[in-house]
C-alpha atoms as a PDB file:
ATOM      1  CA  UNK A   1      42.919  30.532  -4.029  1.00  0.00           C
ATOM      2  CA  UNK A   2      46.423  28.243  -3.697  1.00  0.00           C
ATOM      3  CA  UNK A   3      49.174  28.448  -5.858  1.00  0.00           C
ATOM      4  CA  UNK A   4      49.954  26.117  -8.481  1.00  0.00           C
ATOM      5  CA  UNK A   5      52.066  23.191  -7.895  1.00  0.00           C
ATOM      6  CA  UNK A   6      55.099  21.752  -9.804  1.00  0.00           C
ATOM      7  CA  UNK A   7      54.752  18.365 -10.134  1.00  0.00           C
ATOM      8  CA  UNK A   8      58.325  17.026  -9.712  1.00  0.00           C
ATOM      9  CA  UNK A   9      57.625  13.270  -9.735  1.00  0.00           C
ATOM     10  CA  UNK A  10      59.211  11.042  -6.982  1.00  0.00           C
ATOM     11  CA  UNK A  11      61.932  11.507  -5.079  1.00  0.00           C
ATOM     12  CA  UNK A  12      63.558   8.737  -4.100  1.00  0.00           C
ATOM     13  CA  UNK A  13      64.882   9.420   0.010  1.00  0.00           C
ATOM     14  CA  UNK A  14      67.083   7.006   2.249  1.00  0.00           C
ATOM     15  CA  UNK A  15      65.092   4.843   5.221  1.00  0.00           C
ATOM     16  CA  UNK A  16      66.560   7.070   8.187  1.00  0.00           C
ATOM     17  CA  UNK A  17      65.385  10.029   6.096  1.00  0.00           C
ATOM     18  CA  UNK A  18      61.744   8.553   5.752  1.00  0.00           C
ATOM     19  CA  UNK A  19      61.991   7.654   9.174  1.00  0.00           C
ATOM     20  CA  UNK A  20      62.856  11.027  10.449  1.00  0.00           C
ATOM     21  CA  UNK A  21      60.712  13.356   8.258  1.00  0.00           C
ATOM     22  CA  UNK A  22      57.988  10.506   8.957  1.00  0.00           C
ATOM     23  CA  UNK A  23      58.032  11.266  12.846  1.00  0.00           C
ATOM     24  CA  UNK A  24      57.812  15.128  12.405  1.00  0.00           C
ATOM     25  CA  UNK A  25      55.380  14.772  10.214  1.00  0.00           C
ATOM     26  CA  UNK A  26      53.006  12.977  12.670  1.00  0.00           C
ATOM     27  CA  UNK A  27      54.364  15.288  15.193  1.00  0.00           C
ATOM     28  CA  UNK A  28      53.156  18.222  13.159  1.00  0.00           C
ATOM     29  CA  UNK A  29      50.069  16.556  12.210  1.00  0.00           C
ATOM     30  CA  UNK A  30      50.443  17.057   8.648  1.00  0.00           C
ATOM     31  CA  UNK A  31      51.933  14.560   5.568  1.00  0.00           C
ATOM     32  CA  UNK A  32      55.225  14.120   5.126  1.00  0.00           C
ATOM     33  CA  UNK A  33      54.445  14.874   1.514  1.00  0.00           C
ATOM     34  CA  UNK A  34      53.202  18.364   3.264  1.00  0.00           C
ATOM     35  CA  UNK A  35      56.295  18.148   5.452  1.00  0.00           C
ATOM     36  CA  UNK A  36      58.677  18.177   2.730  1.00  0.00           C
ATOM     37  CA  UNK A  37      56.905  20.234   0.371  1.00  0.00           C
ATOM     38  CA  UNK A  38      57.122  23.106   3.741  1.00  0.00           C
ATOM     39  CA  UNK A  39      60.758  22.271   4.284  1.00  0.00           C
ATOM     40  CA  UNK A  40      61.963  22.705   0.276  1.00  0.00           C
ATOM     41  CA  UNK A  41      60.147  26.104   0.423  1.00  0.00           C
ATOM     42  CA  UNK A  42      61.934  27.728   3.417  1.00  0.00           C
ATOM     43  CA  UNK A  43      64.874  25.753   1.975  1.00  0.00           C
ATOM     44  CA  UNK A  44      64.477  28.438  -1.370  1.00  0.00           C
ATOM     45  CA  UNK A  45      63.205  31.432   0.270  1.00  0.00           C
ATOM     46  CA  UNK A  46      66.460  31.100   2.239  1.00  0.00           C
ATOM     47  CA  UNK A  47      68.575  30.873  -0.202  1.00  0.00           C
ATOM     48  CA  UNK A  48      67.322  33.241  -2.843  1.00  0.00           C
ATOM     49  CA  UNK A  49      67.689  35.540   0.422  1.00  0.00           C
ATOM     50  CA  UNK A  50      71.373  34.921   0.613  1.00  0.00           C
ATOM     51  CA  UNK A  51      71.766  35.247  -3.158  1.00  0.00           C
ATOM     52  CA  UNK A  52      69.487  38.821  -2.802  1.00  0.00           C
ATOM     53  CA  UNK A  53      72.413  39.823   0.043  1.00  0.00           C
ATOM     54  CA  UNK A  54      75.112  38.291  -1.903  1.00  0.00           C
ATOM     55  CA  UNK A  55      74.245  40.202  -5.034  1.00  0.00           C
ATOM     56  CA  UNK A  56      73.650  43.539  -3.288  1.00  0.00           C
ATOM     57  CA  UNK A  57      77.143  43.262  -1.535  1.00  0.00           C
ATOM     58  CA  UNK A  58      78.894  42.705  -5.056  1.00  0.00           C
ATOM     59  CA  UNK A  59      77.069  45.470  -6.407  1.00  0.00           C
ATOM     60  CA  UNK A  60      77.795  48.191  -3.548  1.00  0.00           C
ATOM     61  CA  UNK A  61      81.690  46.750  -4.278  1.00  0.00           C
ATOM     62  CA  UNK A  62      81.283  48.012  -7.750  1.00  0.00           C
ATOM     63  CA  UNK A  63      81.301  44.751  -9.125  1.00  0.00           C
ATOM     64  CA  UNK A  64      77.311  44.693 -10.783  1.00  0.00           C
ATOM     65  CA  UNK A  65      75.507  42.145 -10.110  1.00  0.00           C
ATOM     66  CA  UNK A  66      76.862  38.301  -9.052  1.00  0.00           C
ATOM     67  CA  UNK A  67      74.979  36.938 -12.512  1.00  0.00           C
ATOM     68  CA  UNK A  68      77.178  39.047 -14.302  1.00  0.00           C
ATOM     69  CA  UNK A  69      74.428  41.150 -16.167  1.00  0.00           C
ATOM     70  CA  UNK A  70      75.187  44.413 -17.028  1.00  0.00           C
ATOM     71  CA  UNK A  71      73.630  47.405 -14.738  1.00  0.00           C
END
């Protein structure tokens, strides 16, 4: 079973950019649709990783958390 999608609609993306995510996407043989669907997902997971660390750091300082919610 996949997960459900988000439809976001198009994105609009300059030549070079085509051009580049165009060749690693044959490269990869995949889509470039596929390409940057892979690349916006690591592109997240990273940085809901650094907010994770971020947050933990401001709460071991005594701070609570980065969002400001209470503890």
């Amino acid at each position: 079973m996949s997960i459900p999608l988000h439809d976001t609609g198009s994105v609009k993306i300059s030549e070079a950019a085509h051009s580049y995510l165009k060749v690693r996407a044959d490269q990869s043989n995949t889509s470039v649709v596929a390409l940057i669907r892979d690349l916006v997902e690591k592109y997240v997971a990273n940085e809901l990783h650094v907010f994770s660390m971020a947050d933990q750091l401001n709460i071991a300082k005594g701070f609570g958390k980065i969002t400001g919610d209470s503890q």
